[in-house]
N, C-alpha and C. Protein backbone atom coordinates (compact mmCIF):
# COMPACT_ATOMS: atom_id res chain seq x y z
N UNK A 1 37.31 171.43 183.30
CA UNK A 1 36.12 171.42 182.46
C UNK A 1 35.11 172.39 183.07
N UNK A 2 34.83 173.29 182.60
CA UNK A 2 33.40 174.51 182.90
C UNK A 2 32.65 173.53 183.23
N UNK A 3 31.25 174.59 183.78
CA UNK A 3 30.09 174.00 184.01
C UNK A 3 29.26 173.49 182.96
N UNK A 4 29.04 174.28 181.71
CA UNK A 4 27.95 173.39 181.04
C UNK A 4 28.84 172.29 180.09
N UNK A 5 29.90 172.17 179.85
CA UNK A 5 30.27 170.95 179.24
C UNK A 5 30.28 169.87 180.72
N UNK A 6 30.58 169.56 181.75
CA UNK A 6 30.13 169.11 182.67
C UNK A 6 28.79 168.61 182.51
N UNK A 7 27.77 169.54 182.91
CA UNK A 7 26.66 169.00 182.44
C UNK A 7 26.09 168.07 181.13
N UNK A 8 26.94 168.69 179.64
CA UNK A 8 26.99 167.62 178.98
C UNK A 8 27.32 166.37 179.25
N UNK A 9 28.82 166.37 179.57
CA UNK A 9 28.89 165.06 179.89
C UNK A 9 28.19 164.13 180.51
N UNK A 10 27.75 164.34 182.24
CA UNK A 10 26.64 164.25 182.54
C UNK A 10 25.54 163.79 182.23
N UNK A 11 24.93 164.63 181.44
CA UNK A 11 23.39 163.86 180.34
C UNK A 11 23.97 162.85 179.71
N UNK A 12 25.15 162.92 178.78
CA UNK A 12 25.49 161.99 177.89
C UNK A 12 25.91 160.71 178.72
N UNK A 13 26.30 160.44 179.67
CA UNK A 13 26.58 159.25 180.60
C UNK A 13 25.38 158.92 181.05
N UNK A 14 24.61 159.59 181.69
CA UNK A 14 23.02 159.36 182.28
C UNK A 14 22.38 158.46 181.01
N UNK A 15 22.21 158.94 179.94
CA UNK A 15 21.96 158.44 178.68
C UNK A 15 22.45 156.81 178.27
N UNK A 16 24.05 157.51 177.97
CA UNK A 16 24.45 156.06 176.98
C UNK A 16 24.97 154.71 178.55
N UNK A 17 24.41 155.00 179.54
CA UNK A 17 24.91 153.96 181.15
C UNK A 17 23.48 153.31 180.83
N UNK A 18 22.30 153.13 180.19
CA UNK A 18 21.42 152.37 179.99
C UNK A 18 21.32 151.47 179.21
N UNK A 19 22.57 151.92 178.12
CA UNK A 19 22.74 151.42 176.73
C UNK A 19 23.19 150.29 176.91
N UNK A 20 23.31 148.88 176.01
CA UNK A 20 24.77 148.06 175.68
C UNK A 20 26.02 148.29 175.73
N UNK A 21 26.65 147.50 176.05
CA UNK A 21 28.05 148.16 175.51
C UNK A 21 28.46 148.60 174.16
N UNK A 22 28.13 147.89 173.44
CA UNK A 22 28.08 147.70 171.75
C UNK A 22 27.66 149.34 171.45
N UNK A 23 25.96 148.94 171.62
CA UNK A 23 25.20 150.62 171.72
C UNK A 23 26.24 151.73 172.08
N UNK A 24 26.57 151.92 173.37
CA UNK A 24 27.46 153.19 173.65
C UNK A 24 28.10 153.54 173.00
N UNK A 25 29.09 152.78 172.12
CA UNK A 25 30.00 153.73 171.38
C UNK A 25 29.14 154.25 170.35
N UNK A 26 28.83 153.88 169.92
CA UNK A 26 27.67 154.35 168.43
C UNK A 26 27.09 155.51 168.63
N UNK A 27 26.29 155.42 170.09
CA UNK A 27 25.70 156.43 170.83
C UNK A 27 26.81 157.59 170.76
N UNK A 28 27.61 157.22 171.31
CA UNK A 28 28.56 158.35 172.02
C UNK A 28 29.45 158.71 170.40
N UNK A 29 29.73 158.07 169.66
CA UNK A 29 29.88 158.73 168.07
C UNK A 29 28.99 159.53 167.53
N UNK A 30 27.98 159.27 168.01
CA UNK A 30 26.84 160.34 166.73
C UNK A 30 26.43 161.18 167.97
N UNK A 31 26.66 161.24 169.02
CA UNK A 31 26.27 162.36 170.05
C UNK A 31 27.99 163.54 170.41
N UNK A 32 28.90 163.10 170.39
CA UNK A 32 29.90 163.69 170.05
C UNK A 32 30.15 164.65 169.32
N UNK A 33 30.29 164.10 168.15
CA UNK A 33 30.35 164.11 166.93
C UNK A 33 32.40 164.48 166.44
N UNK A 34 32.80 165.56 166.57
CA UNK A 34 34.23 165.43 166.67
C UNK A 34 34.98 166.25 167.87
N UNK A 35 34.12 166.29 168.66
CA UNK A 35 34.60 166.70 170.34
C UNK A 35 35.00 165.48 170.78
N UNK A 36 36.31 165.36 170.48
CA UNK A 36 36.77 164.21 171.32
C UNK A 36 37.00 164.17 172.53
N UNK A 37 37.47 165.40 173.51
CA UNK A 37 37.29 165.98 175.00
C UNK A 37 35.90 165.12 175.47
N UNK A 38 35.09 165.80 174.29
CA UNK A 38 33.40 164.88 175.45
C UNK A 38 33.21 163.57 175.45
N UNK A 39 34.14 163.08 173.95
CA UNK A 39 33.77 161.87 173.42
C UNK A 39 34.88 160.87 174.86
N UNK A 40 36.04 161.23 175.19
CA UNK A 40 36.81 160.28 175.97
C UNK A 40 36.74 160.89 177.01
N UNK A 41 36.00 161.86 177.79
CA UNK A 41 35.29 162.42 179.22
C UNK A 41 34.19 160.81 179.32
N UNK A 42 33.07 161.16 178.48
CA UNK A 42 31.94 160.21 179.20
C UNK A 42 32.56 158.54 178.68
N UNK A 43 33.16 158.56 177.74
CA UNK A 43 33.76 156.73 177.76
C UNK A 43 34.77 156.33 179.13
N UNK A 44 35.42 157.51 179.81
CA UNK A 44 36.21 157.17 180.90
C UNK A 44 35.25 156.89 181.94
N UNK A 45 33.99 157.61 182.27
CA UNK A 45 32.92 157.68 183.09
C UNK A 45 32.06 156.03 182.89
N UNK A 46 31.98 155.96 181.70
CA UNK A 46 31.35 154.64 181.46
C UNK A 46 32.33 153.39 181.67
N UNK A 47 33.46 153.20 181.40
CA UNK A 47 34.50 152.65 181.78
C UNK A 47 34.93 152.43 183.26
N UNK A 48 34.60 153.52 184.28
CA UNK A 48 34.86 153.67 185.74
C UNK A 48 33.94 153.09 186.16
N UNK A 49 32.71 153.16 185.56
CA UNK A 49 31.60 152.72 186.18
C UNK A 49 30.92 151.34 185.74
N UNK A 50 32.22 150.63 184.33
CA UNK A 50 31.69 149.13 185.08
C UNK A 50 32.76 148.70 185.50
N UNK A 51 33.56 149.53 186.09
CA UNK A 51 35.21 149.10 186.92
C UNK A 51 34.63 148.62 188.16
N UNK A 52 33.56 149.59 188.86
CA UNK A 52 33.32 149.51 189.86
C UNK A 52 32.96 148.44 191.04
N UNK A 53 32.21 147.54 190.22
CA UNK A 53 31.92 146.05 190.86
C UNK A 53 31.71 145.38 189.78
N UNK A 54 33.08 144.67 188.87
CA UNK A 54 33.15 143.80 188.28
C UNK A 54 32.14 142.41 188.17
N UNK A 55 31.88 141.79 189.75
CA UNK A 55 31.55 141.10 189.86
C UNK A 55 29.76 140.93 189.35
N UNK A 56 28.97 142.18 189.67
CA UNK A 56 28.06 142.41 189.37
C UNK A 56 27.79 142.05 187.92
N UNK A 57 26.77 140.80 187.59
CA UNK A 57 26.52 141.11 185.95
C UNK A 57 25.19 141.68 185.24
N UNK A 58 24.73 142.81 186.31
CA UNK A 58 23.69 143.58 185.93
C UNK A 58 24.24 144.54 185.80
N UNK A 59 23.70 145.64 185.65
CA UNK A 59 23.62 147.32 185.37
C UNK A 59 23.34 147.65 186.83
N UNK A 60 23.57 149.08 187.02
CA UNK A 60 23.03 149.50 188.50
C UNK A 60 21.51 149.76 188.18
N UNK A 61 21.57 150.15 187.25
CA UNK A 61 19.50 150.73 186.76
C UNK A 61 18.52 149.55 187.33
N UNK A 62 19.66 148.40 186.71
CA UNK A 62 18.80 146.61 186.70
C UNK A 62 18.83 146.69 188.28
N UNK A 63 19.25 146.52 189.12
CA UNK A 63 19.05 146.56 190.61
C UNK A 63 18.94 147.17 190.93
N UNK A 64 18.49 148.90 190.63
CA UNK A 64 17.65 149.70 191.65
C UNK A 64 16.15 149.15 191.25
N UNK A 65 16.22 149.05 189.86
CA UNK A 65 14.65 148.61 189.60
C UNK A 65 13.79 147.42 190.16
N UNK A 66 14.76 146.36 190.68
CA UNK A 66 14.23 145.42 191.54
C UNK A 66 13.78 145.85 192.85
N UNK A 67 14.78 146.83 193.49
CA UNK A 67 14.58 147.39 194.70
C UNK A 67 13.66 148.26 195.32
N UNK A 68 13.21 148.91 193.53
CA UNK A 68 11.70 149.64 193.64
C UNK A 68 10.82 148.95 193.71
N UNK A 69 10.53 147.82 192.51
CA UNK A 69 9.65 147.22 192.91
C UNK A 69 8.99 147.13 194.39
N UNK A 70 10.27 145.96 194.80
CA UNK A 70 10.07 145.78 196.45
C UNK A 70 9.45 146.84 197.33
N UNK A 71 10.27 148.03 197.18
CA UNK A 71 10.36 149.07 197.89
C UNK A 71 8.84 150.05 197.73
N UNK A 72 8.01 149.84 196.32
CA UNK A 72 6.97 151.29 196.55
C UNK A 72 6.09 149.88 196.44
N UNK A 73 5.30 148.51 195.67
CA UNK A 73 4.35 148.14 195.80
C UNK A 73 3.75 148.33 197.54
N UNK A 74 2.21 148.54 197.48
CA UNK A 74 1.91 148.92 198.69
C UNK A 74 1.85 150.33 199.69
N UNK A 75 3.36 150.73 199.34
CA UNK A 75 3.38 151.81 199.95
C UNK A 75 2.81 153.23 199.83
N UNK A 76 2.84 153.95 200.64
CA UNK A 76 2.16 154.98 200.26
C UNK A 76 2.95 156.39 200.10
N UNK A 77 2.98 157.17 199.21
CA UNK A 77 3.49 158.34 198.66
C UNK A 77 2.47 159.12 199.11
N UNK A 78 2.59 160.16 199.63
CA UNK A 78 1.86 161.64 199.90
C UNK A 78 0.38 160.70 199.94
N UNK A 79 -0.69 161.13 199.64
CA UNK A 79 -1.95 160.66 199.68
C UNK A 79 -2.06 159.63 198.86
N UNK A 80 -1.69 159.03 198.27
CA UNK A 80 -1.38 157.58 197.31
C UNK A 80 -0.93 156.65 197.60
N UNK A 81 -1.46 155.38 197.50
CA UNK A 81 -0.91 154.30 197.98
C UNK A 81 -0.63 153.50 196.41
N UNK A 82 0.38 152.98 196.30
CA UNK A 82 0.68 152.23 195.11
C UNK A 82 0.70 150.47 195.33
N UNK A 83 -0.32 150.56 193.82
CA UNK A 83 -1.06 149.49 193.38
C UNK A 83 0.06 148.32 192.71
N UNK A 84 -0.01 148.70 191.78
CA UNK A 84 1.32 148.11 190.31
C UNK A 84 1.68 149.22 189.39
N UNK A 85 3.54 148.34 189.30
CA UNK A 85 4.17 149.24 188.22
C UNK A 85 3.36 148.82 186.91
N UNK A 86 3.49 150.47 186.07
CA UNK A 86 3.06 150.78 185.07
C UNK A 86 3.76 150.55 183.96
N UNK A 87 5.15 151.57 183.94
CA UNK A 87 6.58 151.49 183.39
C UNK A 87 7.90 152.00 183.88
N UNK A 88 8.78 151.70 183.28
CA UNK A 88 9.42 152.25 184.06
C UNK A 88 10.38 152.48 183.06
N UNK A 89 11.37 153.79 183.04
CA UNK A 89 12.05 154.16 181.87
C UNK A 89 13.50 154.53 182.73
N UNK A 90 14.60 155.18 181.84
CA UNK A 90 15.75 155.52 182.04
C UNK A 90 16.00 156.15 184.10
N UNK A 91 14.79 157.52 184.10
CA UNK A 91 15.34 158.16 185.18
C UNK A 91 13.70 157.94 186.13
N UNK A 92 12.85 157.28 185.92
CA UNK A 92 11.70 156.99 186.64
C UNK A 92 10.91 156.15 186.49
N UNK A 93 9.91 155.76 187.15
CA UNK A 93 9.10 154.97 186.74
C UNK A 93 7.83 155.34 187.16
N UNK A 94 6.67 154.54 186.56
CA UNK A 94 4.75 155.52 186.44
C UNK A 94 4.20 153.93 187.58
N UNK A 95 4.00 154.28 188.21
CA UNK A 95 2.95 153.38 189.05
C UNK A 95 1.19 153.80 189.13
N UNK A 96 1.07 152.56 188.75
CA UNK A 96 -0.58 152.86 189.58
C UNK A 96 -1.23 152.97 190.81
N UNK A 97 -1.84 154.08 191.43
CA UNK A 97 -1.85 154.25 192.49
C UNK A 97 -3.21 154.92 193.08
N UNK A 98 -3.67 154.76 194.17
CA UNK A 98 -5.10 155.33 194.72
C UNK A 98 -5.10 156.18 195.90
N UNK A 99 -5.88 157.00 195.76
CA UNK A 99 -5.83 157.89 196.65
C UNK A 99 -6.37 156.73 197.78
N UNK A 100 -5.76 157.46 199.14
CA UNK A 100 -6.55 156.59 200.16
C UNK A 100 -6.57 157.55 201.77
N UNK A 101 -6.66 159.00 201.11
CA UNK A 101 -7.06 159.75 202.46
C UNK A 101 -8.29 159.78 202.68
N UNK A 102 -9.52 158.57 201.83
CA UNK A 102 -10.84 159.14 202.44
C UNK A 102 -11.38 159.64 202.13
N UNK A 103 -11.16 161.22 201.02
CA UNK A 103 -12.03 162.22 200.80
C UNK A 103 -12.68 161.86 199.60
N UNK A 104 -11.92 161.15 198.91
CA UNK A 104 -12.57 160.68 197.82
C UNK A 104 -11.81 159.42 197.08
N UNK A 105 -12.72 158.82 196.35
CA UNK A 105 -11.60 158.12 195.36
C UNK A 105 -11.07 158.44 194.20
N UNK A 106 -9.99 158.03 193.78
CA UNK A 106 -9.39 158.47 192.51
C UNK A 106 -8.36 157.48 191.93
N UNK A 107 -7.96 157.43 191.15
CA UNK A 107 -6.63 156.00 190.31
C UNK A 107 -5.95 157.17 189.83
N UNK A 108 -4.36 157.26 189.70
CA UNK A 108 -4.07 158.10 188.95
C UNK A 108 -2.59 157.23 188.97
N UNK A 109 -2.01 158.00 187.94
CA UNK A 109 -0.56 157.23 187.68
C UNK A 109 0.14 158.53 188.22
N UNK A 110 1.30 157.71 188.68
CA UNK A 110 2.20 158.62 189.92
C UNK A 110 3.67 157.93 189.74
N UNK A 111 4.28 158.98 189.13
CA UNK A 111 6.26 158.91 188.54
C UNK A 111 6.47 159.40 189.41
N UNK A 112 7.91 158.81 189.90
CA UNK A 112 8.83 159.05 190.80
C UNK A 112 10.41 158.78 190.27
N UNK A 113 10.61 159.73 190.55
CA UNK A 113 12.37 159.23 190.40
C UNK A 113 13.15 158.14 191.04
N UNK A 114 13.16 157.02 190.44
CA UNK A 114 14.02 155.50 190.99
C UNK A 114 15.26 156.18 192.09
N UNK A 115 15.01 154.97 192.78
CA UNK A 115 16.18 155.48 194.31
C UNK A 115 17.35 155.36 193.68
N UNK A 116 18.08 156.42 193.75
CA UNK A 116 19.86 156.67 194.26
C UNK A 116 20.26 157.29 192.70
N UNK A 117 18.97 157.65 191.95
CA UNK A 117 18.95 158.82 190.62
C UNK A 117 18.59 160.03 190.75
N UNK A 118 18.59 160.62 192.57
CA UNK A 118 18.70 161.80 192.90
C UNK A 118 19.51 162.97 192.31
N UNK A 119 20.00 163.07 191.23
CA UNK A 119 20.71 163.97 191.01
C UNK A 119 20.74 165.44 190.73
N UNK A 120 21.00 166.50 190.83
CA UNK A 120 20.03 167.94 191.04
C UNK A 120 20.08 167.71 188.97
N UNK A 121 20.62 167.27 187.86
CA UNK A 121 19.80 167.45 186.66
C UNK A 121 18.95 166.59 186.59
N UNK A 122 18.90 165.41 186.95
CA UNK A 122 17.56 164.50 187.00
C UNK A 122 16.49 165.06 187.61
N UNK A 123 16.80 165.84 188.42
CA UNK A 123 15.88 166.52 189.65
C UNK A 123 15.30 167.51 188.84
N UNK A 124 16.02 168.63 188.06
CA UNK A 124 15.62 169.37 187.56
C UNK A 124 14.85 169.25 186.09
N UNK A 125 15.33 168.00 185.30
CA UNK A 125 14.47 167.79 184.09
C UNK A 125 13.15 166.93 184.82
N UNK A 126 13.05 166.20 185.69
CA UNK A 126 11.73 165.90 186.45
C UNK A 126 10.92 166.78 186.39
N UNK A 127 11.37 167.96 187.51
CA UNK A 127 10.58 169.18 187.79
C UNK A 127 9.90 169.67 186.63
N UNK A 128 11.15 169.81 185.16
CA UNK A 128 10.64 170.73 183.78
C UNK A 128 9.61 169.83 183.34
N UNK A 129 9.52 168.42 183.45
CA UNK A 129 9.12 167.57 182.55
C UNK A 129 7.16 167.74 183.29
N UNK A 130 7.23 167.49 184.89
CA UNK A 130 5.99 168.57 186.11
C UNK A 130 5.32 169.19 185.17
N UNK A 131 6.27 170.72 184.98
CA UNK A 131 5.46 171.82 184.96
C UNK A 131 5.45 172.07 183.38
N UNK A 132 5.78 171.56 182.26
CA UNK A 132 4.97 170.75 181.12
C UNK A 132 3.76 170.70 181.23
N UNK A 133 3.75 169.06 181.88
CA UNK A 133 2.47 168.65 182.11
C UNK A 133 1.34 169.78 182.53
N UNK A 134 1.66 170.44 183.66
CA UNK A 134 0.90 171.15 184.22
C UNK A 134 0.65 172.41 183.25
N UNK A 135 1.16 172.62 182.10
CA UNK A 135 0.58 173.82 181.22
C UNK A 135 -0.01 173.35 180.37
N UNK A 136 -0.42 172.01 179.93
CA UNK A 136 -1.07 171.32 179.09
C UNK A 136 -1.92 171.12 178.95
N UNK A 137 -2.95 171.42 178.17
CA UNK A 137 -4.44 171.10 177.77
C UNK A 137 -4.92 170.56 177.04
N UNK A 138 -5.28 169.33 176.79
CA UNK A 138 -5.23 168.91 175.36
C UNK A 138 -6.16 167.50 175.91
N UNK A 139 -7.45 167.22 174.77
CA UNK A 139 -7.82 165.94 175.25
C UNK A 139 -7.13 164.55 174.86
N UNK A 140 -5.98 164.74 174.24
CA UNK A 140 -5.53 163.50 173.75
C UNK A 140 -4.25 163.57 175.01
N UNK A 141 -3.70 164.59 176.18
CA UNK A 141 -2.67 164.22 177.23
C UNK A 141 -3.39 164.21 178.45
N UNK A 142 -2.52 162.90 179.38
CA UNK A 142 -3.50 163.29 180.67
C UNK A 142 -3.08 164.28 181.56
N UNK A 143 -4.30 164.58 182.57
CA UNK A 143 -4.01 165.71 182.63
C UNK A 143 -2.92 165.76 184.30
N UNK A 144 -2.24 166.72 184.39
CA UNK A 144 -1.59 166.58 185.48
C UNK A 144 -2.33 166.88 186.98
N UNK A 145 -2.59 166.25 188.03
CA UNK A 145 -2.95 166.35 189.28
C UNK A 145 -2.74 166.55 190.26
N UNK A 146 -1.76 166.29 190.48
CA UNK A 146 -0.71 166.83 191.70
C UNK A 146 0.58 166.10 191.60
N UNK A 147 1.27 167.01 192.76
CA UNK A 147 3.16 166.46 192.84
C UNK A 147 3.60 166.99 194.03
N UNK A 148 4.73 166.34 194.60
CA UNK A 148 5.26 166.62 195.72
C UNK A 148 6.58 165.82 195.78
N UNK A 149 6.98 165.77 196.95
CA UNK A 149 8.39 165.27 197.36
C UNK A 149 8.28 164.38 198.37
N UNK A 150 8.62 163.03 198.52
CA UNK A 150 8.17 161.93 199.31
C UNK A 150 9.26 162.83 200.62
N UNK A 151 9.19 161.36 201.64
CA UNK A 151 9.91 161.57 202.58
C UNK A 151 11.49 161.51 202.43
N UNK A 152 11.78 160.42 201.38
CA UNK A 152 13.76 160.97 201.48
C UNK A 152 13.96 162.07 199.99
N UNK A 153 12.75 163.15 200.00
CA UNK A 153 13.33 164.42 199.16
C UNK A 153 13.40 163.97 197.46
N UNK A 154 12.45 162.88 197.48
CA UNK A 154 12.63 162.35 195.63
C UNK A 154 10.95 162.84 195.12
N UNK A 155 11.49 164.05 194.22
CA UNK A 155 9.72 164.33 193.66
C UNK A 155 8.88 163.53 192.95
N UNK A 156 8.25 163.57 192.96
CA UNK A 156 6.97 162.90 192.54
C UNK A 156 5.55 163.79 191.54
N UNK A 157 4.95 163.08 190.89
CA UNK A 157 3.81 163.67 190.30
C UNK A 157 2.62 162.68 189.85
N UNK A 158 1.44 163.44 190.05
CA UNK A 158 0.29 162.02 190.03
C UNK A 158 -0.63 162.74 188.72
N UNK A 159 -0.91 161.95 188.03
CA UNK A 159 -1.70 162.38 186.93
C UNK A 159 -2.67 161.52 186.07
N UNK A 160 -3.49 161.79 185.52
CA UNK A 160 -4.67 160.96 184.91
C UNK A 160 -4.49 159.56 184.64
N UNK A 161 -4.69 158.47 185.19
CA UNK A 161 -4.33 157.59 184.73
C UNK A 161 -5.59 156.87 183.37
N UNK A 162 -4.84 156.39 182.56
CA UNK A 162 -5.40 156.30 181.70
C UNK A 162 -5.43 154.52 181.54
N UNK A 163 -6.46 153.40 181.10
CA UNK A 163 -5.96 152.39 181.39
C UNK A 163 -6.59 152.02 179.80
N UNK A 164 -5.00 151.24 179.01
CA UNK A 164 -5.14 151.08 177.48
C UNK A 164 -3.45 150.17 177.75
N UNK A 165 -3.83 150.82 176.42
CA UNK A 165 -2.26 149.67 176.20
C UNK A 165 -1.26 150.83 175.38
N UNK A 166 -0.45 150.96 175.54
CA UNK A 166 0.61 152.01 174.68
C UNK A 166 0.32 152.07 172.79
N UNK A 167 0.50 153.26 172.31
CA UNK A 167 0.23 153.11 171.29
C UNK A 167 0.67 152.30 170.22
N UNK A 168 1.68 152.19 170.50
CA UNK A 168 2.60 151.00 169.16
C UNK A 168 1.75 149.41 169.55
N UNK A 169 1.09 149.24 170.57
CA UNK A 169 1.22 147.64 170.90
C UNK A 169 -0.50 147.88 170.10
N UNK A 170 -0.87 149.03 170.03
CA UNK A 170 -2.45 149.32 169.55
C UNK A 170 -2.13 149.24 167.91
N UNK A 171 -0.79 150.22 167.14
CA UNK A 171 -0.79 150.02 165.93
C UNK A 171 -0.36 148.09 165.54
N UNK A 172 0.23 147.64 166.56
CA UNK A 172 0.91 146.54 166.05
C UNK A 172 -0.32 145.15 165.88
N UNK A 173 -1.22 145.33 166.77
CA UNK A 173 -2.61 144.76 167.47
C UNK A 173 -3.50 144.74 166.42
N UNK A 174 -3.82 145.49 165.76
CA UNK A 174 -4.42 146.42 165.20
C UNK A 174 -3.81 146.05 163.45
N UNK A 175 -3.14 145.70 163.32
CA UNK A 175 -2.11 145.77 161.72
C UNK A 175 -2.38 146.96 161.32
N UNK A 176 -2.03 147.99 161.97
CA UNK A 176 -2.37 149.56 161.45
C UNK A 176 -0.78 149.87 159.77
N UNK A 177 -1.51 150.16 158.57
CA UNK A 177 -0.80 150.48 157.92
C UNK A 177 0.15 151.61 158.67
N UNK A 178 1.69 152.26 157.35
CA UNK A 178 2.33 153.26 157.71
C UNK A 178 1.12 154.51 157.79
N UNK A 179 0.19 154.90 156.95
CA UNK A 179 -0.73 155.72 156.76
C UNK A 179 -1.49 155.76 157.61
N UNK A 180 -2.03 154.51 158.42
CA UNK A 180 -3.16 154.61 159.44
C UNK A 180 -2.36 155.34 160.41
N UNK A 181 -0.79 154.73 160.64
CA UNK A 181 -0.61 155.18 162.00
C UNK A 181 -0.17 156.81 162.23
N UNK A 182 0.38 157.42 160.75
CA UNK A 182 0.37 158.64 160.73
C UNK A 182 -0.51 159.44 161.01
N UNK A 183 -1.99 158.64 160.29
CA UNK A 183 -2.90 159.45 160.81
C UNK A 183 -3.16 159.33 162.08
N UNK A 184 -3.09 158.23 162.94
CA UNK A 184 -3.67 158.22 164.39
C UNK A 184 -2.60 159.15 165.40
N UNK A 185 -1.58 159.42 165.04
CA UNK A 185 0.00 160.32 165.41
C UNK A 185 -0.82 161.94 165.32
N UNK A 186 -1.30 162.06 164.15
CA UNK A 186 -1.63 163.70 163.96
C UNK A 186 -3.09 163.50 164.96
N UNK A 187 -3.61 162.63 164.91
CA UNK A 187 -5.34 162.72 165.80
C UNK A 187 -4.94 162.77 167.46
N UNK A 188 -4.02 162.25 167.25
CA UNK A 188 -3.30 162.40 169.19
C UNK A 188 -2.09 163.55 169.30
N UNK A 189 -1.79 164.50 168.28
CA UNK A 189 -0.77 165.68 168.38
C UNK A 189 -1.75 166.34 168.55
C-alpha cells in the first residue's frame, strides 16, 4: 500500500475507532464508498484492535481519558496551570487553565493532544488546526495566544477562553426556531 492511501486508512481508523460498532460499518460504507482495498484495510485495523485486550470493556479513548483527567487537573503546562476539563473530543481535549508565572493574570483554554495519540498525522492536523487559529480574526472566534510542546513532546495551544455554554445547549435553552438558529449561525460566521 503507497503512502497516501496509508494515510487514508489511517484517518479513517482514527475516525470510525471512536465510533460504535454498529456506527463503523455505516461509517466505513459511506466513507469508502466502492474501494473495497480501504473498505477491508481499516475493518481489519478495527477488528485487530478490539482483538487486542478482549477483556477490556471500554475503548482505549475511554481510558486514556480517565488518565488525563488524573494526569493534567492541577498540573502545569508551559506557563499554565490547569483548572478543569472543558471538553474533550476524538484527538484532544480544551482545559481551563491560568497563567501562574506572576507576570500577569490570564484564564485561557489550553488543547492538548490526549496521551498515547502522539501520532506524526494527529501531530500534524493539531499543528494545521494552531496555525488556523493563529490567522484568524474575527470577533465571533477566540483568539489564539500561545502554543508549545509540553515535556513528553505533545503540543499544545492556549487561547481565549470564553466562559458560556456551547451553542446548541444556547439554541436548545433558548427554544430557538430552525430560522432563529440560522440566523444566529450567519451572526457567528
Amino acid at each position: 500500500m503507497n503512502l497516501p492511501d496509508w494515510e487514508k486508512v489511517e484517518k479513517l481508523f482514527e475516525e470510525a475507532i471512536e465510533l460504535d460498532k454498529k456506527e463503523q460499518l455505516t461509517f466505513l460504507k459511506n466513507k469508502c464508498g466502492n474501494n473495497k482495498k480501504l473498505f477491508d484495510e481499516v475493518l481489519s485495523l478495527l477488528e485487530a484492535d478490539e482483538n487486542v485486550n478482549p477483556v477490556l470493556d471500554k475503548k482505549a479513548s475511554d481510558i486514556i481519558n480517565i488518565e488525563e483527567k488524573i494526569n493534567f487537573i492541577g498540573q502545569q503546562i508551559g506557563v499554565y496551570k490547569i483548572i478543569k476539563e472543558i471538553a474533550t473530543g476524538g484527538m484532544g481535549s480544551v482545559f481551563l487553565a491560568e497563567r501562574c508565572d506572576g507576570i500577569f493574570e490570564q484564564k485561557v483554554a489550553l488543547k492538548i493532544i490526549k496521551p498515547g495519540l502522539s501520532t506524526i498525522p494527529i501531530i500534524r492536523r493539531f499543528q494545521h488546526e494552531r496555525q488556523i487559529l493563529a490567522n484568524l480574526q474575527h470577533p465571533n472566534i477566540a483568539r489564539l495566544f500561545d502554543g508549545g510542546v509540553t515535556e513528553d513532546r505533545r503540543p499544545f495551544f492556549t487561547m481565549e477562553y470564553v466562559d458560556g455554554i456551547p451553542i446548541d445547549e444556547y439554541c436548545d435553552k433558548n427554544k430557538l426556531t430552525i430560522n432563529q438558529r440560522l440566523n444566529l449561525f450567519i451572526k457567528v460566521c
